[in-house]
C-alpha atoms as a PDB file:
ATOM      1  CA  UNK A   1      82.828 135.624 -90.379  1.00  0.00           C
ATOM      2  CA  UNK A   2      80.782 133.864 -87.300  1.00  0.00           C
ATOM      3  CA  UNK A   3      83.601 133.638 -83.896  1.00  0.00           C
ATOM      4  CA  UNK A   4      86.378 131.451 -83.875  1.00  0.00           C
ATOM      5  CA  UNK A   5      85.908 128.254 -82.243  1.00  0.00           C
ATOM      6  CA  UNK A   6      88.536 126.390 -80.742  1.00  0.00           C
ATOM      7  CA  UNK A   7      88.996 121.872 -80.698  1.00  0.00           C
ATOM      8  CA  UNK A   8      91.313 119.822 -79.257  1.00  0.00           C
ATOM      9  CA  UNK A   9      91.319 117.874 -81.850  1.00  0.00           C
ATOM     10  CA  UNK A  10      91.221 117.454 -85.658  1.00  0.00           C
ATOM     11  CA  UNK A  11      89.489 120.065 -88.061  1.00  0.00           C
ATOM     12  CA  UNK A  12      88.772 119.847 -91.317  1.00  0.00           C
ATOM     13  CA  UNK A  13      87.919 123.361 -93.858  1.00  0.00           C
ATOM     14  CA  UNK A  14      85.576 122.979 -96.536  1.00  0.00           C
ATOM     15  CA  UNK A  15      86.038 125.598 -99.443  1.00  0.00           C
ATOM     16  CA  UNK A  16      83.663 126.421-101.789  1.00  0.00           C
ATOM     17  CA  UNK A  17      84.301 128.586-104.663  1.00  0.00           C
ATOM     18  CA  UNK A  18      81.692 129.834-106.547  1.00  0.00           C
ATOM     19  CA  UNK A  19      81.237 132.901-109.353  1.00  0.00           C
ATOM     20  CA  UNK A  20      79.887 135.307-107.099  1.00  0.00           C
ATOM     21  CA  UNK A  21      81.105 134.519-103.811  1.00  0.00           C
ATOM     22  CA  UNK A  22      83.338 132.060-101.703  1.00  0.00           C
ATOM     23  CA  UNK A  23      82.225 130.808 -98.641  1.00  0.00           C
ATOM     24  CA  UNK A  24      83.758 128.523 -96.179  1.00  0.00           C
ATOM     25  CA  UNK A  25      83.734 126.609 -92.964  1.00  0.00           C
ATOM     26  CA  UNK A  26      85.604 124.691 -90.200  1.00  0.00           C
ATOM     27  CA  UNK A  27      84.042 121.596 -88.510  1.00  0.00           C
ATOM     28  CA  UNK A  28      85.425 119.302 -85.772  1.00  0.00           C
ATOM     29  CA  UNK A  29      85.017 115.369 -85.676  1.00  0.00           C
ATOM     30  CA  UNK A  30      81.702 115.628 -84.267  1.00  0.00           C
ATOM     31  CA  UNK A  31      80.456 118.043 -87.181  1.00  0.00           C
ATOM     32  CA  UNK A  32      80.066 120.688 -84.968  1.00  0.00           C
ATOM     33  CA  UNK A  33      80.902 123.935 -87.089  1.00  0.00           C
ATOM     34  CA  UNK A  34      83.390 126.381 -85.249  1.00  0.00           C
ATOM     35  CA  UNK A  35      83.260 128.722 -87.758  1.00  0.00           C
ATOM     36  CA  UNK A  36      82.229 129.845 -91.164  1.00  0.00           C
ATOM     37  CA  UNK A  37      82.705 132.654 -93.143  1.00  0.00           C
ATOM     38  CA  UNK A  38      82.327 134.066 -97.191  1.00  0.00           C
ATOM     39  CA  UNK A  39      83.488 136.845 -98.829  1.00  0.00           C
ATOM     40  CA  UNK A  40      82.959 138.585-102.802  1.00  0.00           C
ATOM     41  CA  UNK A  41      85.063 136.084-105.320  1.00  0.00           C
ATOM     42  CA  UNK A  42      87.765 138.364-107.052  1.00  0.00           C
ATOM     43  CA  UNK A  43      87.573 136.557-110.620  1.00  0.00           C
ATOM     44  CA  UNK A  44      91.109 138.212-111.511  1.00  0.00           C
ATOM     45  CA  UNK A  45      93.035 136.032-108.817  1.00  0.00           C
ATOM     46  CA  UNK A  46      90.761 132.966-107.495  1.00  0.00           C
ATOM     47  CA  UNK A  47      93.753 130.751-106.609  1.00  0.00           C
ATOM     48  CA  UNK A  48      96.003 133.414-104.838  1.00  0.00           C
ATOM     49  CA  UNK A  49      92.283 134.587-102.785  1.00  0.00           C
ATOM     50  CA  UNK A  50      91.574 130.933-101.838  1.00  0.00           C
ATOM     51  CA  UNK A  51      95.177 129.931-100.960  1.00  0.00           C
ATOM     52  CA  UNK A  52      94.752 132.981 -98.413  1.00  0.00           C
ATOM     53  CA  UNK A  53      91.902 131.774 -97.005  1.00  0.00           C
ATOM     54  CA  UNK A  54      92.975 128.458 -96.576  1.00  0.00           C
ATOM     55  CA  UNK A  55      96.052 130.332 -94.793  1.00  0.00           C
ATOM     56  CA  UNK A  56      94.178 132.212 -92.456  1.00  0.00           C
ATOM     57  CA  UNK A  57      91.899 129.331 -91.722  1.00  0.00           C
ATOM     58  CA  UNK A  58      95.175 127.294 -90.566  1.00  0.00           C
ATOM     59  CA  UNK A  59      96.642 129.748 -88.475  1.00  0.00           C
ATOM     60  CA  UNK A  60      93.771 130.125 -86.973  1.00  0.00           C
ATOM     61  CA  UNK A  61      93.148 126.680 -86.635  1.00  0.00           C
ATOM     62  CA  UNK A  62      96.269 124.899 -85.429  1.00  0.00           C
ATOM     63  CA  UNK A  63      94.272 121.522 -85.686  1.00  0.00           C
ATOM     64  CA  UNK A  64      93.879 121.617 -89.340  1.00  0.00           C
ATOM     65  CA  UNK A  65      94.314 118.352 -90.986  1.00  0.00           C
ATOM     66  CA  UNK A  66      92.480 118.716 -94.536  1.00  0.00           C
ATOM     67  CA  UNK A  67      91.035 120.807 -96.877  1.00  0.00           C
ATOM     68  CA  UNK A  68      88.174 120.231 -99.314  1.00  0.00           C
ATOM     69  CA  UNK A  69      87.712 122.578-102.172  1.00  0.00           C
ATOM     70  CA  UNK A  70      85.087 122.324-104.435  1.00  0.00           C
ATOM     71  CA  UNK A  71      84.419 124.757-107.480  1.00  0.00           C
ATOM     72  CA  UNK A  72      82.281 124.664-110.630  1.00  0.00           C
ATOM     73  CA  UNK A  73      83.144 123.626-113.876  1.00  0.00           C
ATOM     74  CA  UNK A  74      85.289 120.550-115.508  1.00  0.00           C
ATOM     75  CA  UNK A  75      87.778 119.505-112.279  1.00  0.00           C
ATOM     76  CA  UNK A  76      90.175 116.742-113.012  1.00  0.00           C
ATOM     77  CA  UNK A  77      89.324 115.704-109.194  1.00  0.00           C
ATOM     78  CA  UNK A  78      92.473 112.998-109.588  1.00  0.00           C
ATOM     79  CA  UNK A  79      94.836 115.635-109.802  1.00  0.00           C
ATOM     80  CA  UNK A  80      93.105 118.831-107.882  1.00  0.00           C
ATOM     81  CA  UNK A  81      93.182 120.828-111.614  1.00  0.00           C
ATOM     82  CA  UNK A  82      90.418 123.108-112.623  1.00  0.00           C
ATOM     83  CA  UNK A  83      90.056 121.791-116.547  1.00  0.00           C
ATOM     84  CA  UNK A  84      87.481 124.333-117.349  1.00  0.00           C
ATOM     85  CA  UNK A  85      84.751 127.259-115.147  1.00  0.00           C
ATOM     86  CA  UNK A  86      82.865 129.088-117.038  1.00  0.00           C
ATOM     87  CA  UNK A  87      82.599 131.914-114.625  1.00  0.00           C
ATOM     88  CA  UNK A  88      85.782 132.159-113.123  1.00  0.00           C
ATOM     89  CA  UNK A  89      89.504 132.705-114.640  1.00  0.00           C
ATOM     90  CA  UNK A  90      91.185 129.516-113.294  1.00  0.00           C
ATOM     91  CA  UNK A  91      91.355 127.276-116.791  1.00  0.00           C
ATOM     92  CA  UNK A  92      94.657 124.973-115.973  1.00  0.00           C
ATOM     93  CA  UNK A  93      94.948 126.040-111.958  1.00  0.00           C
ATOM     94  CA  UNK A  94      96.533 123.177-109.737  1.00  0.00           C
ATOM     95  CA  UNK A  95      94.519 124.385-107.256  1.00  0.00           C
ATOM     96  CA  UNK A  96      94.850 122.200-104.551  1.00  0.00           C
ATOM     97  CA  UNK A  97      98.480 121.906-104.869  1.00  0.00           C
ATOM     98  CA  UNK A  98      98.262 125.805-104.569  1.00  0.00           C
ATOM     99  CA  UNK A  99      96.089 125.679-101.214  1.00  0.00           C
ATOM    100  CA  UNK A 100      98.668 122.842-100.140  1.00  0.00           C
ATOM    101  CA  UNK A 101     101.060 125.143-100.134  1.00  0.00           C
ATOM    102  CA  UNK A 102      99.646 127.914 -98.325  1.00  0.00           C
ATOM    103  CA  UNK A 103      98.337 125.939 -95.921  1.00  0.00           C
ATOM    104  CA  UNK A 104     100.867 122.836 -95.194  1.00  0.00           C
ATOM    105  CA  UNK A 105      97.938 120.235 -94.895  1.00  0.00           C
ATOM    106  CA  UNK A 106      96.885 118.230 -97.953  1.00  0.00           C
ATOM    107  CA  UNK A 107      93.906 119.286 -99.870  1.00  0.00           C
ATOM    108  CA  UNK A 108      91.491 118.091-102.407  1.00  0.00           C
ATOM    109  CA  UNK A 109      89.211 119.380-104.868  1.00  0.00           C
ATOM    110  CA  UNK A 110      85.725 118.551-106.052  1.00  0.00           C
ATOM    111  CA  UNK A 111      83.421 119.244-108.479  1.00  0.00           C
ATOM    112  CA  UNK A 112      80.531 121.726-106.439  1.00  0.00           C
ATOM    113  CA  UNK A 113      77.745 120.014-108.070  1.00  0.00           C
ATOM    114  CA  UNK A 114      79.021 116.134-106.990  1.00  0.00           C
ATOM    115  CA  UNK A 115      79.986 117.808-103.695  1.00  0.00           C
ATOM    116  CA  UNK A 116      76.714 118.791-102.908  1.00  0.00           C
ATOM    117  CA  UNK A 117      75.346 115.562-104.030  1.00  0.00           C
ATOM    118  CA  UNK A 118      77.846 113.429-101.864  1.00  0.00           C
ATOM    119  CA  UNK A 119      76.832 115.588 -98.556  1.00  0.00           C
ATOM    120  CA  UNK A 120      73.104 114.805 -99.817  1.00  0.00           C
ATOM    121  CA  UNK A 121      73.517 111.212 -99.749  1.00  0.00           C
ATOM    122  CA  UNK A 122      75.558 110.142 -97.187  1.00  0.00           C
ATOM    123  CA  UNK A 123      73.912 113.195 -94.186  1.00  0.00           C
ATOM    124  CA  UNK A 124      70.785 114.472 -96.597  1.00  0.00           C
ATOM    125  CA  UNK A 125      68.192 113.681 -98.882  1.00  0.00           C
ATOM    126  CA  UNK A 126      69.622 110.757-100.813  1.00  0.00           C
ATOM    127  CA  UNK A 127      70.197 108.614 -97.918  1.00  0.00           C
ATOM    128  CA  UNK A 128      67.983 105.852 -98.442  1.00  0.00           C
ATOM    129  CA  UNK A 129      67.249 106.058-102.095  1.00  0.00           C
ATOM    130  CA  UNK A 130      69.640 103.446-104.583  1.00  0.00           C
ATOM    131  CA  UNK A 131      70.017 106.437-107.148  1.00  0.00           C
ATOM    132  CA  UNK A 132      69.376 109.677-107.171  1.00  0.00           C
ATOM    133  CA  UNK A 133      70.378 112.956-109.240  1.00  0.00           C
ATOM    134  CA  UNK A 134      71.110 116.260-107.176  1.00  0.00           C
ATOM    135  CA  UNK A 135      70.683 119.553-109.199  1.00  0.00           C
ATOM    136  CA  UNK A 136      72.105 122.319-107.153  1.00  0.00           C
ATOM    137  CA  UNK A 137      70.795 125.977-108.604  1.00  0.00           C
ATOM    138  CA  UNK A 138      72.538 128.596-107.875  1.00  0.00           C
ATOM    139  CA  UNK A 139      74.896 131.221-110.091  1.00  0.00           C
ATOM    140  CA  UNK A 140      74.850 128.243-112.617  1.00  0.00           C
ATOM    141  CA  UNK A 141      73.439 125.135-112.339  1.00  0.00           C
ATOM    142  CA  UNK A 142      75.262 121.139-112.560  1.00  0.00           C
ATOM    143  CA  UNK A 143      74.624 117.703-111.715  1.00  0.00           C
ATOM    144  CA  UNK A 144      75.952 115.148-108.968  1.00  0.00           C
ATOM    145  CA  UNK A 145      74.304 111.483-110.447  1.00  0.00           C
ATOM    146  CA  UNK A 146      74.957 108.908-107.785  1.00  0.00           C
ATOM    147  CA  UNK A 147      74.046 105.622-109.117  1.00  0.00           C
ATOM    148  CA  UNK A 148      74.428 103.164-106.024  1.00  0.00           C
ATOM    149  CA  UNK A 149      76.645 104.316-103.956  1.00  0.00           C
ATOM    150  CA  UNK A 150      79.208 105.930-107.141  1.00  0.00           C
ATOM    151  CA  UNK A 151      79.380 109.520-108.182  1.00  0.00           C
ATOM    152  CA  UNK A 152      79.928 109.187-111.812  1.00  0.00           C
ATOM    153  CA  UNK A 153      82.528 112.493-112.576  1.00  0.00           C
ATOM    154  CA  UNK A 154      82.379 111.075-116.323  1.00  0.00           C
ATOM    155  CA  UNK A 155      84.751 110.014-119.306  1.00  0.00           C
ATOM    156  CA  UNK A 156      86.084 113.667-119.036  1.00  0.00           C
ATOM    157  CA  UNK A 157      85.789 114.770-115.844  1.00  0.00           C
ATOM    158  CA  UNK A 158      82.187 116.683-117.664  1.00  0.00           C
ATOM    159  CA  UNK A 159      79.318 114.545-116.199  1.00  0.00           C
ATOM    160  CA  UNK A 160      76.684 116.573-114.893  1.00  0.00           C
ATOM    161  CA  UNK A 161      77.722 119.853-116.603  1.00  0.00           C
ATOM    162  CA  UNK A 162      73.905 119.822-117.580  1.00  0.00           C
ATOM    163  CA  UNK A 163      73.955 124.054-117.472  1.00  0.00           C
ATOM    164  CA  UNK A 164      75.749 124.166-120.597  1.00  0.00           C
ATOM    165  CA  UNK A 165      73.207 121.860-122.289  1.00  0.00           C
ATOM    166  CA  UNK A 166      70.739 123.283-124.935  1.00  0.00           C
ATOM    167  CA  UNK A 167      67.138 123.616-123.787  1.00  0.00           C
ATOM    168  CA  UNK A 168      65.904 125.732-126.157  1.00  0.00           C
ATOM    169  CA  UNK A 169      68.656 125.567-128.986  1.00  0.00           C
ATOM    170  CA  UNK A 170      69.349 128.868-131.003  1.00  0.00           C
ATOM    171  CA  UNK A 171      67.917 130.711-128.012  1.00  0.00           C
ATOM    172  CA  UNK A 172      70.001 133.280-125.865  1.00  0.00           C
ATOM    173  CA  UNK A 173      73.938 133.230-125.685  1.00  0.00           C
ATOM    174  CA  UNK A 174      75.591 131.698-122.751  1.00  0.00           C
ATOM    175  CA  UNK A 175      79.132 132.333-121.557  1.00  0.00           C
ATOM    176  CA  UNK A 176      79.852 129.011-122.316  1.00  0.00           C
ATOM    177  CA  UNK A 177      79.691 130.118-126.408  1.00  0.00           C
ATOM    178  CA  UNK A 178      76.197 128.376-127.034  1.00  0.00           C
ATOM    179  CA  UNK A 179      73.162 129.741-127.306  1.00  0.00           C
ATOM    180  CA  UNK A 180      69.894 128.749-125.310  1.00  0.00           C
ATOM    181  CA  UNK A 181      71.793 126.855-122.519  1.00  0.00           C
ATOM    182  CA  UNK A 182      69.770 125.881-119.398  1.00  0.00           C
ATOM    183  CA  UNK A 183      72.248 128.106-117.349  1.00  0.00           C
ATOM    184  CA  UNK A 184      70.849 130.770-119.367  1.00  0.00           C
ATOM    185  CA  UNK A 185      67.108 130.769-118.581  1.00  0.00           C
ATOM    186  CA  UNK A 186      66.795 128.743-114.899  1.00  0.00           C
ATOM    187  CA  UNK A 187      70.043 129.560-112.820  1.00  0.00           C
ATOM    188  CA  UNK A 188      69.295 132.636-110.092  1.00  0.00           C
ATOM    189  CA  UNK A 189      71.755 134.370-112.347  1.00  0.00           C
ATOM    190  CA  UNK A 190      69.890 133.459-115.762  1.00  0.00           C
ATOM    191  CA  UNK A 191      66.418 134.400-113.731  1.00  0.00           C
ATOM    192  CA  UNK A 192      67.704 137.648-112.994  1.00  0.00           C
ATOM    193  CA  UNK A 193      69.486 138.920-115.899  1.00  0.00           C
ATOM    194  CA  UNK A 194      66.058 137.822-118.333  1.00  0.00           C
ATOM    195  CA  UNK A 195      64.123 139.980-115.710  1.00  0.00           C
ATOM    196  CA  UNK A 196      66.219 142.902-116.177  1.00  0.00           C
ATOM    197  CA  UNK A 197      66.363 142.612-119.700  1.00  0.00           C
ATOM    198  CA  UNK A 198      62.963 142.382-120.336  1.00  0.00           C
ATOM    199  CA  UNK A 199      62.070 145.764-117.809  1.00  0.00           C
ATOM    200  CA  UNK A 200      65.349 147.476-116.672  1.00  0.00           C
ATOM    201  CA  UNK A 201      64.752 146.545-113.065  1.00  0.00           C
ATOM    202  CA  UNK A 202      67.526 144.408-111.849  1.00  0.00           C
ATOM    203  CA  UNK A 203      65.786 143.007-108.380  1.00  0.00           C
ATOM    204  CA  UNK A 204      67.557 139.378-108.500  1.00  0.00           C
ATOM    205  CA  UNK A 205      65.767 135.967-108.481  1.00  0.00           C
ATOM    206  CA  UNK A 206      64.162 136.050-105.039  1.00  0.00           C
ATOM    207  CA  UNK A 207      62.150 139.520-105.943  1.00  0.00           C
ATOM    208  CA  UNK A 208      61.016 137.649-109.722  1.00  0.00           C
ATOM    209  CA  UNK A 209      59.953 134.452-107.164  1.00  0.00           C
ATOM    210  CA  UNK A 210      57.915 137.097-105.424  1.00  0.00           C
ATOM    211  CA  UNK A 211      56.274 138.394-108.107  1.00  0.00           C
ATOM    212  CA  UNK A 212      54.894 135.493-109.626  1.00  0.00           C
ATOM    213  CA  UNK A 213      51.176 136.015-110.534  1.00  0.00           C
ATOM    214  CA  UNK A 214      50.993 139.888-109.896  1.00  0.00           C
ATOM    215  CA  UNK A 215      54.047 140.821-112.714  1.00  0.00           C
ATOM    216  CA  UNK A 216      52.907 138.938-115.569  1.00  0.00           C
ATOM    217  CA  UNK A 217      57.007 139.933-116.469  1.00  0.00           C
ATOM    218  CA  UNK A 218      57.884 137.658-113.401  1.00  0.00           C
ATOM    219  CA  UNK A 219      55.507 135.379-114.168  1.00  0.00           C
ATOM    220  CA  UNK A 220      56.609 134.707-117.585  1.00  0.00           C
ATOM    221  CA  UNK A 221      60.880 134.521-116.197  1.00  0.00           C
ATOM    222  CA  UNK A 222      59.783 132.140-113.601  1.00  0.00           C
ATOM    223  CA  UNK A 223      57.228 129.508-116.067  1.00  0.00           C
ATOM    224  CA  UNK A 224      60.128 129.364-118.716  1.00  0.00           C
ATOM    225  CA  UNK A 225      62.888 128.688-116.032  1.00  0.00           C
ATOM    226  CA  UNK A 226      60.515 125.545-114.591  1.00  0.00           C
ATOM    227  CA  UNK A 227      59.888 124.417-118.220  1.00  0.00           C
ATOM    228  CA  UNK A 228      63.762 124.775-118.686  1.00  0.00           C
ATOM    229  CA  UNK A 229      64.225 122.514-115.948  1.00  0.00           C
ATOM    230  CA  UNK A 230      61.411 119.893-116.901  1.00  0.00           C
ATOM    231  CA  UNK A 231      62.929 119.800-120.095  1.00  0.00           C
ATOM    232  CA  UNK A 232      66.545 118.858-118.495  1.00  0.00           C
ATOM    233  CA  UNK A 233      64.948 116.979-116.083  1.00  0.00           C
ATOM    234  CA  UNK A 234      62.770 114.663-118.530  1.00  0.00           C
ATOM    235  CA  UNK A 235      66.208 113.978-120.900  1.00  0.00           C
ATOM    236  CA  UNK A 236      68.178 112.760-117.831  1.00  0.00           C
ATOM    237  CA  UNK A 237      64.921 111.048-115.962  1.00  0.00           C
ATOM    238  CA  UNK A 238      64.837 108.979-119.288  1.00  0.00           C
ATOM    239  CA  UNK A 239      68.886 108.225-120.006  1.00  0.00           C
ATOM    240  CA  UNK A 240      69.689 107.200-116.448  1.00  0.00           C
ATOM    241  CA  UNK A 241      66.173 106.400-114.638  1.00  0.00           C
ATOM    242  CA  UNK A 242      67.393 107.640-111.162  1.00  0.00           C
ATOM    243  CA  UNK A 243      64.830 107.080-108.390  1.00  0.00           C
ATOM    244  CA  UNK A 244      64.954 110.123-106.387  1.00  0.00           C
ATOM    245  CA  UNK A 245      66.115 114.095-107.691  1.00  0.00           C
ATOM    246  CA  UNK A 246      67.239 116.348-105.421  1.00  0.00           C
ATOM    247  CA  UNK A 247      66.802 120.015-106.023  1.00  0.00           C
ATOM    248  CA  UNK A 248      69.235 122.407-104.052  1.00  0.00           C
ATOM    249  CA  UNK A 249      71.369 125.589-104.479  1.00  0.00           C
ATOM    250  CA  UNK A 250      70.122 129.027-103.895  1.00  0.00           C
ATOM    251  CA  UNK A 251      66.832 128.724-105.590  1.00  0.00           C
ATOM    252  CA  UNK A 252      65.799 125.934-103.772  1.00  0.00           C
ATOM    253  CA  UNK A 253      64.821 128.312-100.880  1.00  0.00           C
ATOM    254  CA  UNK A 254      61.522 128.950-103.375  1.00  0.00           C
ATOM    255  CA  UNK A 255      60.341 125.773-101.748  1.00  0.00           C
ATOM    256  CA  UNK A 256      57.282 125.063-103.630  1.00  0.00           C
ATOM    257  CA  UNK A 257      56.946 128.010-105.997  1.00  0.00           C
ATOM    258  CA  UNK A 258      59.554 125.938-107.646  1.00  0.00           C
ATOM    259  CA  UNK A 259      59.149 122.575-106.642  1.00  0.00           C
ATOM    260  CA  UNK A 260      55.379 122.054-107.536  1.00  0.00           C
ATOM    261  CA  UNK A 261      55.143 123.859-110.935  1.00  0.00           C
ATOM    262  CA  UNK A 262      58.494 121.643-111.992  1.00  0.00           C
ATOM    263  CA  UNK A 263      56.691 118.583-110.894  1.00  0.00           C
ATOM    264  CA  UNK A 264      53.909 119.303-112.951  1.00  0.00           C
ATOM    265  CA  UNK A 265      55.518 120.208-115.793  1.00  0.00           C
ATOM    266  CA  UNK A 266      57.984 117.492-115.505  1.00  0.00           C
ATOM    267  CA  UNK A 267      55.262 114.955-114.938  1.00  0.00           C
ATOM    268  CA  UNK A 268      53.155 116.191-118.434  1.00  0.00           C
ATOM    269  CA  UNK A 269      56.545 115.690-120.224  1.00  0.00           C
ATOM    270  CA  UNK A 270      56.845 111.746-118.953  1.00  0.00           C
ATOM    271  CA  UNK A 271      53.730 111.215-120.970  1.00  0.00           C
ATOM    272  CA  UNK A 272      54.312 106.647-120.773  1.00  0.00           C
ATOM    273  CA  UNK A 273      55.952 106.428-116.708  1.00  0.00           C
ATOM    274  CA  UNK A 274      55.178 108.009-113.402  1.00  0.00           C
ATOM    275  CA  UNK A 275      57.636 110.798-112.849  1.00  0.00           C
ATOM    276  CA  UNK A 276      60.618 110.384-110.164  1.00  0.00           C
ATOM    277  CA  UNK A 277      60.441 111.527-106.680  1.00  0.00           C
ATOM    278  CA  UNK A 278      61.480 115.380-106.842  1.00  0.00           C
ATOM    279  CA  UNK A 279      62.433 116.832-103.577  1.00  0.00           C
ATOM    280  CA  UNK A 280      64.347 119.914-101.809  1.00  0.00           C
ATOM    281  CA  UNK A 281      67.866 119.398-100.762  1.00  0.00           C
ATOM    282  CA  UNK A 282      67.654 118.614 -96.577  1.00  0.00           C
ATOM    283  CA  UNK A 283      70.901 120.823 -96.696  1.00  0.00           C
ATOM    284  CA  UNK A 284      70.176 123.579 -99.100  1.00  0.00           C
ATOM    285  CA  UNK A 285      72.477 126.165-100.351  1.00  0.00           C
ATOM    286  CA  UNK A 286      75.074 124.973 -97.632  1.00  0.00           C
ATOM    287  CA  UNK A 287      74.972 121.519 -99.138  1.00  0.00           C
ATOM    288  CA  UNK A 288      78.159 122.216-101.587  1.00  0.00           C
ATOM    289  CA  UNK A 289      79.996 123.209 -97.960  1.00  0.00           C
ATOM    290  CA  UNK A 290      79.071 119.787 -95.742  1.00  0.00           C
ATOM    291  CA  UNK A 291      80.531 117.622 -99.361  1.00  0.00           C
ATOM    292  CA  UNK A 292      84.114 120.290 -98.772  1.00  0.00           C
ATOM    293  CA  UNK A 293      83.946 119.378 -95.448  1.00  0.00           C
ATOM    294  CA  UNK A 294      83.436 115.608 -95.790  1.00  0.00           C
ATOM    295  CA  UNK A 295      86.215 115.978 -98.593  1.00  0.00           C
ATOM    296  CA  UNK A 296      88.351 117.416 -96.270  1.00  0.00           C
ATOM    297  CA  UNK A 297      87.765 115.154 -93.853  1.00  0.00           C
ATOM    298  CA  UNK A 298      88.397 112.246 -96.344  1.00  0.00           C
ATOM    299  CA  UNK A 299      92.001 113.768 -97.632  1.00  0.00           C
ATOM    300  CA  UNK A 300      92.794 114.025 -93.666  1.00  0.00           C
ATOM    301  CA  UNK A 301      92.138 110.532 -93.117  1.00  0.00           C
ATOM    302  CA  UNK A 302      89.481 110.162 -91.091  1.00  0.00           C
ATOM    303  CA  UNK A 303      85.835 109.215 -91.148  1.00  0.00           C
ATOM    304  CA  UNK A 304      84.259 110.819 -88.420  1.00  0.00           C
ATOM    305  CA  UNK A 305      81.501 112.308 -91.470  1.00  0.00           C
ATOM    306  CA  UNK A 306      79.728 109.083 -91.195  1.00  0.00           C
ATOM    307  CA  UNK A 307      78.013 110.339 -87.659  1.00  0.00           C
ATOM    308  CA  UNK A 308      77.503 113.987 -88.841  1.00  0.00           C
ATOM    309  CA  UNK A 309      74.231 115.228 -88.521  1.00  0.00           C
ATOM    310  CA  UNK A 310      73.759 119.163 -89.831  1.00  0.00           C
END
């Protein structure tokens, strides 16, 4: 955890809870960060882990005045309940009620995916743009779709849950229960775990990135994660017709060994229309954190987020 920071005024803690690990951070009005922190997620007791780092983070910060939690999954964000995460155990969790109660300041929770997207377009990459689709990639992979300036959360609290969607269908099991999920083939998780499978070396996503053209095993992991992602990419490009996709998460940080084979690939797939703008989040992998933050800031009343500039 980077040192405590001190404010004289209000603070606001942005959560976010992923499947590997939970990071969070404390910001003042200005969007100055005092301090930020992560540790290993403990997938047997989520909720009691986060409602004790939401503690901490209030005694440390007597200024508190909102929390914003944001997690994967299906999140009923009306009520704070996780619905549904595939990669953690907190099916049915009230958890912002729980983190109100450790922490004596209201909280909300978020969808990561539309987190990440709101930070994106009101302090990143979407400003500017009248729709836009932000794919964060990290331990799984979602959608935030902001059509004007809505983030659609869906009929069922599912929109965007684009992971779980069959790319290549009969293909390799997810966690989810179906078989040849995008999740399974693109995420840094999926990237990984095909590497090792295929050689026995398990060097994580960043070491296949930088083996791409010398191990024709890397080489192979990486092409069928971009086609993956055209694939995905071309189905939603032609349903919604956004004018702008983001690309964020962890693997964004491949830069253009990701970005320019997808935008090939994505463009040969849009065989009758030019191919939306694809770019890299402006926030990256800390993009889920700012949308906690402004959530938190939101729930506390205020909205000093509209002058933030990370």
């Amino acid at each position: 955890m980077s040192a405590i920071k001190d404010s004289p005024g209000p603070v606001f803690a942005g959560i976010d809870i992923g499947g590997t690990s939970i990071k969070w951070m404390i910001v003042d009005e200005a969007g100055s960060i005092l301090t930020d922190g992560n540790e290993p997620t403990n997938r047997q007791s989520v909720a009691a882990q986060v409602g004790a780092i939401g503690q901490r983070l209030a005694h440390s910060h007597p200024g508190l005045v909102g929390c914003g939690l944001i997690c994967p999954g299906l999140v009923d964000e009306g009520s704070g309940t996780i619905v549904y995460a595939a990669n953690l155990e907190l099916q049915g969790v009230q958890l912002a009620r729980a983190v109100e109660e450790a922490t004596g300041v209201p909280a909300a929770l978020m969808h990561d995916g539309r987190a990440a997207g709101l930070a994106e377009g009101l302090l990143g990459a979407g400003r500017g743009a009248s729709s836009f689709l932000m794919m964060p990639i990290g331990t799984g992979i979602s959608v935030a779709l902001m059509l004007g300036d809505n983030l659609w959360s869906g009929a069922t609290f599912s929109a965007g849950e684009v992971g779980h969607a069959p790319v290549f269908p009969g293909g390799e099991s997810c966690r989810c229960g179906s078989r040849g999920c995008l999740e399974v083939y693109a995420s840094a998780k999926g990237i990984a775990r095909r590497y090792a499978q295929a050689t026995g070396n398990d060097i994580g996503a960043k070491a296949v990135e930088d083996g791409i053209g010398s191990d024709p095993v890397a080489t192979e992991v990486w092409g069928t994660a971009v086609r993956a992602l055209a694939l995905s990419l071309t189905h939603m490009t032609l349903t919604v017709d956004v004018e702008r996709i983001i690309i964020g998460g962890g693997l964004s940080h491949a830069g253009e060994h990701l970005l320019a084979p997808l935008r090939r690939e994505f463009a040969s797939m849009l065989t009758f229309r030019d191919a939306p703008q694809i770019v890299r989040a402006s926030l990256g992998g800390s993009g889920g954190r700012w949308g906690a933050a402004i959530l938190a800031a939101q729930v506390g009343g205020s909205t000093c987020y509209e002058g933030w500039q990370p």
